[in-house]
N, C-alpha and C. Protein backbone atom coordinates (compact mmCIF):
# COMPACT_ATOMS: atom_id res chain seq x y z
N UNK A 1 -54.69 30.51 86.33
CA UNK A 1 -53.47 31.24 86.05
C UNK A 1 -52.59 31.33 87.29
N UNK A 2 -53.10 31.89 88.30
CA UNK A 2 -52.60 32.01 89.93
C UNK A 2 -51.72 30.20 89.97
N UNK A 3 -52.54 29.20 89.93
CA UNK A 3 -52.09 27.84 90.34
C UNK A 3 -51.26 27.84 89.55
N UNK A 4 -51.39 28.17 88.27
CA UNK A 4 -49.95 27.27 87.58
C UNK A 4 -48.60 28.14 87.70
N UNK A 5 -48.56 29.11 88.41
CA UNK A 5 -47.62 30.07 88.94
C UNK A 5 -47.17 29.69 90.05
N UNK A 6 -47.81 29.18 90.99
CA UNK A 6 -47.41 28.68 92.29
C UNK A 6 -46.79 27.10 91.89
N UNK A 7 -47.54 26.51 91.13
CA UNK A 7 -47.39 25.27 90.79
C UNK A 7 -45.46 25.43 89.97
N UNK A 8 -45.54 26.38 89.38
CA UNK A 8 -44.17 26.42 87.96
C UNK A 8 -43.05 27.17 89.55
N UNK A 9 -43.54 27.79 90.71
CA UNK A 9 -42.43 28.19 91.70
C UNK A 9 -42.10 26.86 92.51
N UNK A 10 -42.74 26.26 92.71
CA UNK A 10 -42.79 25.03 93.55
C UNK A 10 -41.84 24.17 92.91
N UNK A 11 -42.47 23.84 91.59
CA UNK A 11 -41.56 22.81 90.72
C UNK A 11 -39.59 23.83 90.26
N UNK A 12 -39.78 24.89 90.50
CA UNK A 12 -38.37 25.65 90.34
C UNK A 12 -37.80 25.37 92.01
N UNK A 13 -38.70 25.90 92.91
CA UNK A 13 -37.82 25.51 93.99
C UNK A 13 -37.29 23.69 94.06
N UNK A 14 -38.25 23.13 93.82
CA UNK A 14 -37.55 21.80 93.50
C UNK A 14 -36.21 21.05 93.03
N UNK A 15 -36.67 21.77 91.53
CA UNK A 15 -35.11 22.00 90.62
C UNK A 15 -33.81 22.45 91.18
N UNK A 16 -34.06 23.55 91.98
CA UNK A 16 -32.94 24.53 92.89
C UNK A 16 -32.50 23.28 93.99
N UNK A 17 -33.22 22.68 94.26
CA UNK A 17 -32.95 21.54 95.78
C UNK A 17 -32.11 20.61 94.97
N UNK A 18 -32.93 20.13 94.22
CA UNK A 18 -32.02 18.82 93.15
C UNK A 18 -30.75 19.46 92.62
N UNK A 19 -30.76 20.38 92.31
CA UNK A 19 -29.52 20.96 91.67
C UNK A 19 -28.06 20.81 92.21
N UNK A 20 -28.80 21.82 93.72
CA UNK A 20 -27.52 21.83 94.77
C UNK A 20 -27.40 20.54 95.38
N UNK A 21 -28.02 20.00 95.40
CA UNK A 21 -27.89 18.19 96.31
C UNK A 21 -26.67 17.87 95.23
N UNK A 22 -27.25 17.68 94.19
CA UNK A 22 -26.42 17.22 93.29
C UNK A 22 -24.68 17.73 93.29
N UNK A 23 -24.80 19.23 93.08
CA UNK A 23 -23.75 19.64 93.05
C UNK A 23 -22.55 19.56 94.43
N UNK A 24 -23.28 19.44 95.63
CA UNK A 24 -23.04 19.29 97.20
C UNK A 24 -22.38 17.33 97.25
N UNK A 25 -22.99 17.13 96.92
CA UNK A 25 -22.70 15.97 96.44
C UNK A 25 -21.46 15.22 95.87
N UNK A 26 -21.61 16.03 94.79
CA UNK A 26 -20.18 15.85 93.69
C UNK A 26 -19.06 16.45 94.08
N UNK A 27 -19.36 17.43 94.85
CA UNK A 27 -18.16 18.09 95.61
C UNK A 27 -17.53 17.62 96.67
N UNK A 28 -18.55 17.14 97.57
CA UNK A 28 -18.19 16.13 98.97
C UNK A 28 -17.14 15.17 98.18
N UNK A 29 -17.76 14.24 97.10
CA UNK A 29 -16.91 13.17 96.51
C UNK A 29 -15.78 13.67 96.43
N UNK A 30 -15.44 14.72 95.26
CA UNK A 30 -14.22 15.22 95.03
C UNK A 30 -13.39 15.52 96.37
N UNK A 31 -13.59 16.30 97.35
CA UNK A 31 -12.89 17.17 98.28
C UNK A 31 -12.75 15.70 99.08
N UNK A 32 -13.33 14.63 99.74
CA UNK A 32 -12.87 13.94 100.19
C UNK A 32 -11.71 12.82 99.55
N UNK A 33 -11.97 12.91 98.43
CA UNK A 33 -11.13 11.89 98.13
C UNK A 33 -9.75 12.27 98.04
N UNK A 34 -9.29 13.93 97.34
CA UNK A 34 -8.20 14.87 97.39
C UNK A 34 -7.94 15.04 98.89
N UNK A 35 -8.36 15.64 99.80
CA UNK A 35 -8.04 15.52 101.01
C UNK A 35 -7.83 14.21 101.91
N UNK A 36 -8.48 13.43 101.72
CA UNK A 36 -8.24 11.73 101.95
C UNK A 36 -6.93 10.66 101.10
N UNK A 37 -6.50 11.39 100.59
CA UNK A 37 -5.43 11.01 99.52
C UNK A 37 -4.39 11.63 100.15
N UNK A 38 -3.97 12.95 99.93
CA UNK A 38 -3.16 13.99 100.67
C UNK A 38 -2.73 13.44 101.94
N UNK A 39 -3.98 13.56 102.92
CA UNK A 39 -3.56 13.60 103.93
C UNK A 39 -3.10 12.60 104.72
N UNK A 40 -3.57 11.28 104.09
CA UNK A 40 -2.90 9.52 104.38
C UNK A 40 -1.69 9.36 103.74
N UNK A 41 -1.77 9.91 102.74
CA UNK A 41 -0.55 9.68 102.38
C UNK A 41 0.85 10.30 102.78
N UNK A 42 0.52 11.65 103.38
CA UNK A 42 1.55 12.58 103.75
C UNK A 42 1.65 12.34 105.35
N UNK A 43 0.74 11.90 106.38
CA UNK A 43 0.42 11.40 107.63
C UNK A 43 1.26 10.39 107.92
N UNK A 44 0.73 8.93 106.34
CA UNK A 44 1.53 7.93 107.31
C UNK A 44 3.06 8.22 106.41
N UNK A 45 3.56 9.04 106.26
CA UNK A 45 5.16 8.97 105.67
C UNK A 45 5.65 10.22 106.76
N UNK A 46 4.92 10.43 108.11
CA UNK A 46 5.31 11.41 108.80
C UNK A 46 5.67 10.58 109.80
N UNK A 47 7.21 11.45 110.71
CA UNK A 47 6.67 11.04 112.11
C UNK A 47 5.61 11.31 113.12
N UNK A 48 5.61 10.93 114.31
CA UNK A 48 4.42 10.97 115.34
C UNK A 48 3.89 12.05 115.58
N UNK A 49 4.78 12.77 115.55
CA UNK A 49 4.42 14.37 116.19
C UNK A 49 4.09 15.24 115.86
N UNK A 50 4.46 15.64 114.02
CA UNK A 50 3.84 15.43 113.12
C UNK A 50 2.52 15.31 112.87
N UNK A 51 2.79 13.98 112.82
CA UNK A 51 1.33 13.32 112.44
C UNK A 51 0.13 13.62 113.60
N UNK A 52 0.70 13.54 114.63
CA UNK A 52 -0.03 13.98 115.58
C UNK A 52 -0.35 16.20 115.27
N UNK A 53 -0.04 16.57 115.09
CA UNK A 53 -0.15 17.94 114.91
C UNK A 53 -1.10 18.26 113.58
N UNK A 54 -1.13 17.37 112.54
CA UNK A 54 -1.97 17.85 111.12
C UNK A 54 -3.29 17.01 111.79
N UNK A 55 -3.06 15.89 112.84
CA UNK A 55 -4.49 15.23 113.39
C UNK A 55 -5.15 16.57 113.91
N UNK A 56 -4.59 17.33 115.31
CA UNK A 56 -5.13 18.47 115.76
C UNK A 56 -5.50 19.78 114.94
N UNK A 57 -4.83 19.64 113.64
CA UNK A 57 -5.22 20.76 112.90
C UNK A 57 -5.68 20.54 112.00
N UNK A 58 -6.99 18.85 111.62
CA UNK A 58 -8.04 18.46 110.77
C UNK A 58 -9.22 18.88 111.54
N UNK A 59 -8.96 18.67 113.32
CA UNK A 59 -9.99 18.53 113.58
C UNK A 59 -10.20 20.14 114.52
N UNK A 60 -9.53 20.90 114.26
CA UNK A 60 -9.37 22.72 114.83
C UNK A 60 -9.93 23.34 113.78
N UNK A 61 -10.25 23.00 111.95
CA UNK A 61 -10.44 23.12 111.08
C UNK A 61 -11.87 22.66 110.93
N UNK A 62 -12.21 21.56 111.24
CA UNK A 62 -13.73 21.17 111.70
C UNK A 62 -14.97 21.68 112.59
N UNK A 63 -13.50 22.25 113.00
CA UNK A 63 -14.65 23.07 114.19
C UNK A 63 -14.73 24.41 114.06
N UNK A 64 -13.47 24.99 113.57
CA UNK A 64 -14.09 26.53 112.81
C UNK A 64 -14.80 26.33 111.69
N UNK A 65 -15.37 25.76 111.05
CA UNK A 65 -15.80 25.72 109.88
C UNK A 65 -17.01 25.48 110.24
N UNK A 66 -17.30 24.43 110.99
CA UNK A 66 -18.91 24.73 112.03
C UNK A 66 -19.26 25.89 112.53
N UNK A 67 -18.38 26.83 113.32
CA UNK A 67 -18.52 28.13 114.29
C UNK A 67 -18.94 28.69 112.96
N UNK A 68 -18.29 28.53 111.47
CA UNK A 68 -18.73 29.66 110.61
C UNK A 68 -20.45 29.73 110.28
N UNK A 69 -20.53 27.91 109.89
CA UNK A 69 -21.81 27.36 109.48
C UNK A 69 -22.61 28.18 110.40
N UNK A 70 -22.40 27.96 111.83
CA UNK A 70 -23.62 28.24 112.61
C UNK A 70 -23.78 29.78 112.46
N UNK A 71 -22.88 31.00 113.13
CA UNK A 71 -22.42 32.34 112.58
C UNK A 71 -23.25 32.38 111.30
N UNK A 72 -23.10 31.61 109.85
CA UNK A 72 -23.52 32.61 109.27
C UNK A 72 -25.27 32.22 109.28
N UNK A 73 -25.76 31.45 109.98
CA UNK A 73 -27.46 30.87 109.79
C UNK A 73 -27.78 32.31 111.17
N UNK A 74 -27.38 32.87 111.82
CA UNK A 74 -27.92 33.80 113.42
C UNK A 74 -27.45 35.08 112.70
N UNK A 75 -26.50 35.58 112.04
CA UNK A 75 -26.07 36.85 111.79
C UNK A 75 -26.84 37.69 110.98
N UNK A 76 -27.18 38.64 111.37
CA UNK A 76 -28.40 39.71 111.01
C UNK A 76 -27.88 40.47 109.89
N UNK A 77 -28.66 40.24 108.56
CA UNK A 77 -27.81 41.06 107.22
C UNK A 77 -27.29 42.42 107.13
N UNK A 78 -28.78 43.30 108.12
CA UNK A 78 -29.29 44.58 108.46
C UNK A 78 -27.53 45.13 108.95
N UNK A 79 -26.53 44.61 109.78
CA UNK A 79 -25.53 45.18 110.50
C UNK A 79 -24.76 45.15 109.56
N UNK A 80 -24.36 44.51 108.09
CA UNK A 80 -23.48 44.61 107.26
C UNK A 80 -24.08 45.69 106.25
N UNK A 81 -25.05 46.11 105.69
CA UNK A 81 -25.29 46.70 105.22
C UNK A 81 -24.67 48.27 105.52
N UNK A 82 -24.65 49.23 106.54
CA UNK A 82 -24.19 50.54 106.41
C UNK A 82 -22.47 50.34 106.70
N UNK A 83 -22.08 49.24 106.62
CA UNK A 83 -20.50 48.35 106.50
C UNK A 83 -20.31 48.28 104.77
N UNK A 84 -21.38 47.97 104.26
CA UNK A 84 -20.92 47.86 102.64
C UNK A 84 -21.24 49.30 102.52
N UNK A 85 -21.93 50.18 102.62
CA UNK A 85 -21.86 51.53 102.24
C UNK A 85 -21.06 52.32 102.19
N UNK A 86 -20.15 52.58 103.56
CA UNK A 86 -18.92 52.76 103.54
C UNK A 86 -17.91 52.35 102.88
N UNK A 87 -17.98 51.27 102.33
CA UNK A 87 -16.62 50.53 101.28
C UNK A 87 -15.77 49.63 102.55
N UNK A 88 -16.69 49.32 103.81
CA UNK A 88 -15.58 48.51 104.69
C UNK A 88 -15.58 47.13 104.11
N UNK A 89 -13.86 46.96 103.93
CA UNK A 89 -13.73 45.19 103.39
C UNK A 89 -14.28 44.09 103.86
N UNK A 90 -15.25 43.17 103.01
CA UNK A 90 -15.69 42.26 103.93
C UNK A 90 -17.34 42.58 103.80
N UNK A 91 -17.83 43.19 103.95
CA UNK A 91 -18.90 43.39 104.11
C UNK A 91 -19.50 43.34 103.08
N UNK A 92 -19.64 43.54 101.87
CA UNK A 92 -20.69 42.69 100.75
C UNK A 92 -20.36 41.12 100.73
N UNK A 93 -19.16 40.58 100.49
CA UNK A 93 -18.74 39.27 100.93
C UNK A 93 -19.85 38.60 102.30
N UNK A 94 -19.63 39.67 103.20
CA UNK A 94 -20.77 39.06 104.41
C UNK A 94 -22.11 38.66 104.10
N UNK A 95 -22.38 39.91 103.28
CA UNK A 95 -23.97 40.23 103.19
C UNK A 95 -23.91 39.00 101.45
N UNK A 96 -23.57 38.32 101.31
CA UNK A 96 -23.64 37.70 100.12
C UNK A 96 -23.71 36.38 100.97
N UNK A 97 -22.69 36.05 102.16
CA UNK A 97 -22.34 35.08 103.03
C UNK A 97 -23.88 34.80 103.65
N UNK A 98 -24.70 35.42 104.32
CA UNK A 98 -25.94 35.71 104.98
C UNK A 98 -26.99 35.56 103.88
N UNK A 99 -26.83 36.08 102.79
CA UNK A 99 -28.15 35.62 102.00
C UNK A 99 -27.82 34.56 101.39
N UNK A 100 -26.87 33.35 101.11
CA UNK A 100 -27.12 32.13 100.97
C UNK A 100 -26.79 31.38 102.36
N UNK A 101 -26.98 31.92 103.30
CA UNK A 101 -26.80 30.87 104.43
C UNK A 101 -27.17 29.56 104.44
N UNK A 102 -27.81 29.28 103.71
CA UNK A 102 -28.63 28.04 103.57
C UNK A 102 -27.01 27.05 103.08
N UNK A 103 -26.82 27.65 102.10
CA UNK A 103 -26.15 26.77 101.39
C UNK A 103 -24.17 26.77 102.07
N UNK A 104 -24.02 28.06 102.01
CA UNK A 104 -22.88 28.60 102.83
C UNK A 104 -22.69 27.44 104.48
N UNK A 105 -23.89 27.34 105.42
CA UNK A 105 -23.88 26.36 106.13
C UNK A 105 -23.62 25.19 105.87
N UNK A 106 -24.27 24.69 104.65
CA UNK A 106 -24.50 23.62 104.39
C UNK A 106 -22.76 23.41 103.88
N UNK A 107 -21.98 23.97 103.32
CA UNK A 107 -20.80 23.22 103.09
C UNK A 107 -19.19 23.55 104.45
N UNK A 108 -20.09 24.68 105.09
CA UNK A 108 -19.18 24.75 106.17
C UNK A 108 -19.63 23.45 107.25
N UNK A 109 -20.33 23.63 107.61
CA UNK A 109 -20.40 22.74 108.68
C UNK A 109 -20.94 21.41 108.16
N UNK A 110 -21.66 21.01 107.13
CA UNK A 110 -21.35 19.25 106.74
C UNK A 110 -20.34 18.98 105.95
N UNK A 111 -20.44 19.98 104.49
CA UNK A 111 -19.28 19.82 103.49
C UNK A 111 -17.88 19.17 104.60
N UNK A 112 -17.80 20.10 104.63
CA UNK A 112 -15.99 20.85 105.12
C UNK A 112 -15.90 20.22 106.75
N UNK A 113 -17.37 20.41 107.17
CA UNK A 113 -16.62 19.79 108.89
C UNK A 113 -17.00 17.85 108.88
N UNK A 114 -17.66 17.57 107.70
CA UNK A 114 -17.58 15.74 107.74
C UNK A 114 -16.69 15.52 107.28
N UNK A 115 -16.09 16.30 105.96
CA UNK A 115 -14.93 15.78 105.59
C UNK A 115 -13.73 16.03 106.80
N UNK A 116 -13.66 16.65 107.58
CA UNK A 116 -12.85 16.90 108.68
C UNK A 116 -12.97 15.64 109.43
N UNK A 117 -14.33 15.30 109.53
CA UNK A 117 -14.39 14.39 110.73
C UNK A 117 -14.11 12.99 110.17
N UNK A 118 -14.21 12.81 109.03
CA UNK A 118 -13.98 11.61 108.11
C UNK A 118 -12.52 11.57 108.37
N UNK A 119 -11.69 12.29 107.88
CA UNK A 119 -10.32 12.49 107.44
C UNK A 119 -9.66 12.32 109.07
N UNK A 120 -10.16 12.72 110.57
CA UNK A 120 -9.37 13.07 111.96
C UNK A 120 -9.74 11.35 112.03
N UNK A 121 -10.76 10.37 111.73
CA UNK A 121 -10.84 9.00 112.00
C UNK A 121 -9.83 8.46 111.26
N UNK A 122 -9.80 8.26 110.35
CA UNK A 122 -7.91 7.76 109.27
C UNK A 122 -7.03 8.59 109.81
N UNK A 123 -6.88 9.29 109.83
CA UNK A 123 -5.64 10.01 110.43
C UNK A 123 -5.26 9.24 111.83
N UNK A 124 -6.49 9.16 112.73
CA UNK A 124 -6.35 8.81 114.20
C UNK A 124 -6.04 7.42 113.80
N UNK A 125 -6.29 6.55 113.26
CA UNK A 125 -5.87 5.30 112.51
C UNK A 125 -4.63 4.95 112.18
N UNK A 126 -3.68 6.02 111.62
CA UNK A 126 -2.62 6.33 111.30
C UNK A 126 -1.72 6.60 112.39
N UNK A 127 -1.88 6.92 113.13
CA UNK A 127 -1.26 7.48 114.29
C UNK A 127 -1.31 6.90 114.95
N UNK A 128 -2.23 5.79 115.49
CA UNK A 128 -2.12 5.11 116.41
C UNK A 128 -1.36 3.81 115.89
N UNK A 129 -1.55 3.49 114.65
CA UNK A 129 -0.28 2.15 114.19
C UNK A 129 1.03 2.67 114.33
N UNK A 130 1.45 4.00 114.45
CA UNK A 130 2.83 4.80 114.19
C UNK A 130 2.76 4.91 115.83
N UNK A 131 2.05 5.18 116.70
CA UNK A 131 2.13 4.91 118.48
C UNK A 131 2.29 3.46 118.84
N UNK A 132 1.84 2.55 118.58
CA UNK A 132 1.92 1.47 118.89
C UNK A 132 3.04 0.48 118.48
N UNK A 133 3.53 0.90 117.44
CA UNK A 133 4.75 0.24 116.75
C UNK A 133 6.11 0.94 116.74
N UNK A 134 5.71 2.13 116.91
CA UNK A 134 7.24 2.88 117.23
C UNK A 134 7.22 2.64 118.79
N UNK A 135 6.28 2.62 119.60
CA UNK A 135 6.76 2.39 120.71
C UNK A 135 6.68 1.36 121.88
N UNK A 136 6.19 0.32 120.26
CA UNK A 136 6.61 -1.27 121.15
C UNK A 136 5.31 -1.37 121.99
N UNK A 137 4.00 -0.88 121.72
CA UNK A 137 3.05 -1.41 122.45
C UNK A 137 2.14 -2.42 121.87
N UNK A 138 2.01 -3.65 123.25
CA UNK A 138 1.33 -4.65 122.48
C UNK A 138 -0.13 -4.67 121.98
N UNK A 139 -0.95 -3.94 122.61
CA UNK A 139 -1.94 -3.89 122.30
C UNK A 139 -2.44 -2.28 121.14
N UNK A 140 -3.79 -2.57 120.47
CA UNK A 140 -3.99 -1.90 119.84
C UNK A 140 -4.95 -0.44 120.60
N UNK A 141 -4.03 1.09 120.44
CA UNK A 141 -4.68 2.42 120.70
C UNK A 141 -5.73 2.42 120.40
N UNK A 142 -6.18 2.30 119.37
CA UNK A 142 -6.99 2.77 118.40
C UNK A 142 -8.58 3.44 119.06
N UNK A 143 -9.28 2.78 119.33
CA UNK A 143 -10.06 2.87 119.95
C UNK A 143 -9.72 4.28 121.05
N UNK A 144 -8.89 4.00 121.11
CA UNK A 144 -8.93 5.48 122.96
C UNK A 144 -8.39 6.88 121.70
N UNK A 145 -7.67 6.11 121.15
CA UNK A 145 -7.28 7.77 119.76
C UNK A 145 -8.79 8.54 119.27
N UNK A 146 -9.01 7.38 118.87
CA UNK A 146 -10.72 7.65 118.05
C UNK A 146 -11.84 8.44 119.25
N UNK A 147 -11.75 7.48 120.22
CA UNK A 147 -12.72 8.14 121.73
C UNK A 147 -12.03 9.56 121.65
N UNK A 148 -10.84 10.36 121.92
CA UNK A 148 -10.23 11.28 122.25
C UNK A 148 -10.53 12.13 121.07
N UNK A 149 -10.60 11.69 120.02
CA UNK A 149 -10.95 12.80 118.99
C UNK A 149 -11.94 12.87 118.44
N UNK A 150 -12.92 12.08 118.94
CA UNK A 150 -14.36 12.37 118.76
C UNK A 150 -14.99 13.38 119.72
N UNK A 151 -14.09 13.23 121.05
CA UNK A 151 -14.49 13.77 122.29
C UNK A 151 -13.99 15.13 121.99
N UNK A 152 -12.77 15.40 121.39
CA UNK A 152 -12.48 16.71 121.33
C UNK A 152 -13.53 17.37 119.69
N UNK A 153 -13.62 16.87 118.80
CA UNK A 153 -14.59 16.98 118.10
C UNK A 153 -15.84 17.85 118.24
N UNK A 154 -16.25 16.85 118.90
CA UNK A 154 -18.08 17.09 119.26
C UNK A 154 -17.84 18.16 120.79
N UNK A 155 -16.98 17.87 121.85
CA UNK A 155 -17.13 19.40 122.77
C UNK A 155 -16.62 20.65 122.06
N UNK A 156 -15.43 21.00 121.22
CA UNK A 156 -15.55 21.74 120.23
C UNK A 156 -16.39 22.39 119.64
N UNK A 157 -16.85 21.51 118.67
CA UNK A 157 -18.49 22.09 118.40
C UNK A 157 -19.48 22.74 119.06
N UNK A 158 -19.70 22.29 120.07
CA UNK A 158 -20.36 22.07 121.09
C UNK A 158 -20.39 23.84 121.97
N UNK A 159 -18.51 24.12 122.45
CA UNK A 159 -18.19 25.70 122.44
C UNK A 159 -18.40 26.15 121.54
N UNK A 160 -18.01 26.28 120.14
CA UNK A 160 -18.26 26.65 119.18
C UNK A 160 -19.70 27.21 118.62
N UNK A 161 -20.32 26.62 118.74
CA UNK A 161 -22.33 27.24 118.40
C UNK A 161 -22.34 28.18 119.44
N UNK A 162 -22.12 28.00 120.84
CA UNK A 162 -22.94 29.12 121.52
C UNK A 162 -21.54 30.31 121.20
N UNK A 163 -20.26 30.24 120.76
CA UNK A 163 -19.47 31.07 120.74
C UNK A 163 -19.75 31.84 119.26
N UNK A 164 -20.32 31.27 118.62
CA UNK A 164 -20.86 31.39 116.93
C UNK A 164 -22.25 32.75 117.36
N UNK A 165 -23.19 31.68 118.24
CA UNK A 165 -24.16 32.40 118.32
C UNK A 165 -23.91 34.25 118.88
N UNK A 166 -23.26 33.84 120.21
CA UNK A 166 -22.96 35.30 120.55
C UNK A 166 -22.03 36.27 119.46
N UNK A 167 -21.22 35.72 118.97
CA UNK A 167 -20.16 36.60 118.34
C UNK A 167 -20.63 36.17 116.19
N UNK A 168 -21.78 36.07 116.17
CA UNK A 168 -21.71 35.79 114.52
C UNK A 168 -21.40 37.24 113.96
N UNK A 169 -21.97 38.71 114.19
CA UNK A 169 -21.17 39.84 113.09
C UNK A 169 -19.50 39.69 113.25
N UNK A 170 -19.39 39.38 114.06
CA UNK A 170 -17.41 39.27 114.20
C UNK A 170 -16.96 38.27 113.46
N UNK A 171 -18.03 37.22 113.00
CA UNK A 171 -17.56 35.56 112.50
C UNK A 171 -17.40 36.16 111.31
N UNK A 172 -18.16 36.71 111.29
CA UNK A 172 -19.38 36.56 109.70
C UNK A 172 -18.04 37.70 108.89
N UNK A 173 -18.09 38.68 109.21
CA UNK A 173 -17.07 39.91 109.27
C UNK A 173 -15.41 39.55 109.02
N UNK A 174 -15.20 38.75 109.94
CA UNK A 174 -13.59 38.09 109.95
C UNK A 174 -13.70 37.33 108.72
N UNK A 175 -14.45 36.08 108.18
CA UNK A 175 -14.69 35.56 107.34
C UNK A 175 -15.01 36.45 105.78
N UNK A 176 -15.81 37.20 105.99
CA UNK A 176 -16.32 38.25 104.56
C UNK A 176 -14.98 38.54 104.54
N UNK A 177 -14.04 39.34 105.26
CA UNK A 177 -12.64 40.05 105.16
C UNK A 177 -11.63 39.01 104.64
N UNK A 178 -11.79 37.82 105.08
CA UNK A 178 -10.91 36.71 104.12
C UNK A 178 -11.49 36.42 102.54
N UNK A 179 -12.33 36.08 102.82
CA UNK A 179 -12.92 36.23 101.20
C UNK A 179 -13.13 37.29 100.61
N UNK A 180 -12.89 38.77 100.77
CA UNK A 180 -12.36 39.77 99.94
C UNK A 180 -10.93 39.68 100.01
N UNK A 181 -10.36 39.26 100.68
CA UNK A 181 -8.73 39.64 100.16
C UNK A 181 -8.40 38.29 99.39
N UNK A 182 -8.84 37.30 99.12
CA UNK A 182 -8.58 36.06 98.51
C UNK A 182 -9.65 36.10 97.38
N UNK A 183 -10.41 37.07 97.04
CA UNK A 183 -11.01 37.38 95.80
C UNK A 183 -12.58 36.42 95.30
N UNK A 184 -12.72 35.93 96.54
CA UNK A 184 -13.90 34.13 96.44
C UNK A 184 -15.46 34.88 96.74
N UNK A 185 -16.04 35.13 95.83
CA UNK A 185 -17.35 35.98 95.50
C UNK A 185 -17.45 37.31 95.45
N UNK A 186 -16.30 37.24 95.13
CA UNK A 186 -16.01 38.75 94.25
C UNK A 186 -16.72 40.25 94.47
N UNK A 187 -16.50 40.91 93.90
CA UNK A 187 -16.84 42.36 93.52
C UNK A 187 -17.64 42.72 92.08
């Protein structure tokens, strides 16, 4: 009786893994291809500067969205709790944020920050044919665009975790307070 209880939790946690893969999955597809659409298309019908500015603010977007991932996997539930008692905004949102961390990580910082990092490589692609041809250079950027925003990328990140780690009730908190006033896991 005991085994086939452990055996029927095992095979449910399973189901729960397959589920969300699946669904993590189908979503990556969708959100990249809408954001990969959007943003090539509205990039290369921009000028440079422009285009250069939605590049810095794919990949400023990549990297808060990591600081959140990491923030919400270190942030202690225990400090939001006498925060939801009081009725302070934000704080069941948190404490909802913290008990799926698992998954909450999983679309901040791969979801949301690959599609970032997917989307700052075409973009940097974009920008460098719009540098090189608006300004008459013979050879191809590309390569030093891509180096430069991988580099700002990954050191980003990089501040970001240990700035996540020290400050996650403030992450976690600032974040719960956006998703109560934008209504996204509700009451």
């Amino acid at each position: 009786m005991e085994k086939s209880k452990k055996d029927e939790k095992k095979n449910k946690g399973k189901n729960s893994e397959l589920n969300w893969f699946i669904k993590v999955t189908i979503l990556s597809f969708v959100l990249s291809i809408i954001f990969s659409f959007i943003s090539n298309t509205a990039v290369s019908n921009l000028p440079i500067l422009p285009a250069i500015l939605i590049l810095i603010l794919v990949i400023f977007v990549g990297v808060v969205f990591d600081v959140i991932g990491v923030a919400v996997t270190v942030a202690d539930e225990s400090e939001f709790h006498a925060k939801a008692t009081k009725k302070v905004p934000g704080a069941k949102e948190s404490i909802k944020l913290i008990k799926n961390a698992s998954q909450v990580s999983n679309i901040c910082a791969d979801v949301i920050g690959d599609i970032c990092g997917v989307l700052s490589g075409a973009i940097s692609a974009v920008v460098s044919l719009k540098i090189t041809s608006g300004l008459g250079i013979p050879y191809d950027l590309q390569f030093l665009i891509s180096a430069f925003v991988a580099s700002f990328t990954i050191g980003g990140k990089a501040l970001g975790k240990g700035f996540a780690r020290r400050h996650s009730t403030t992450i976690i908190m600032i974040t719960g307070k956006i998703l109560n006033k934008i209504h996204i896991g509700g009451k």
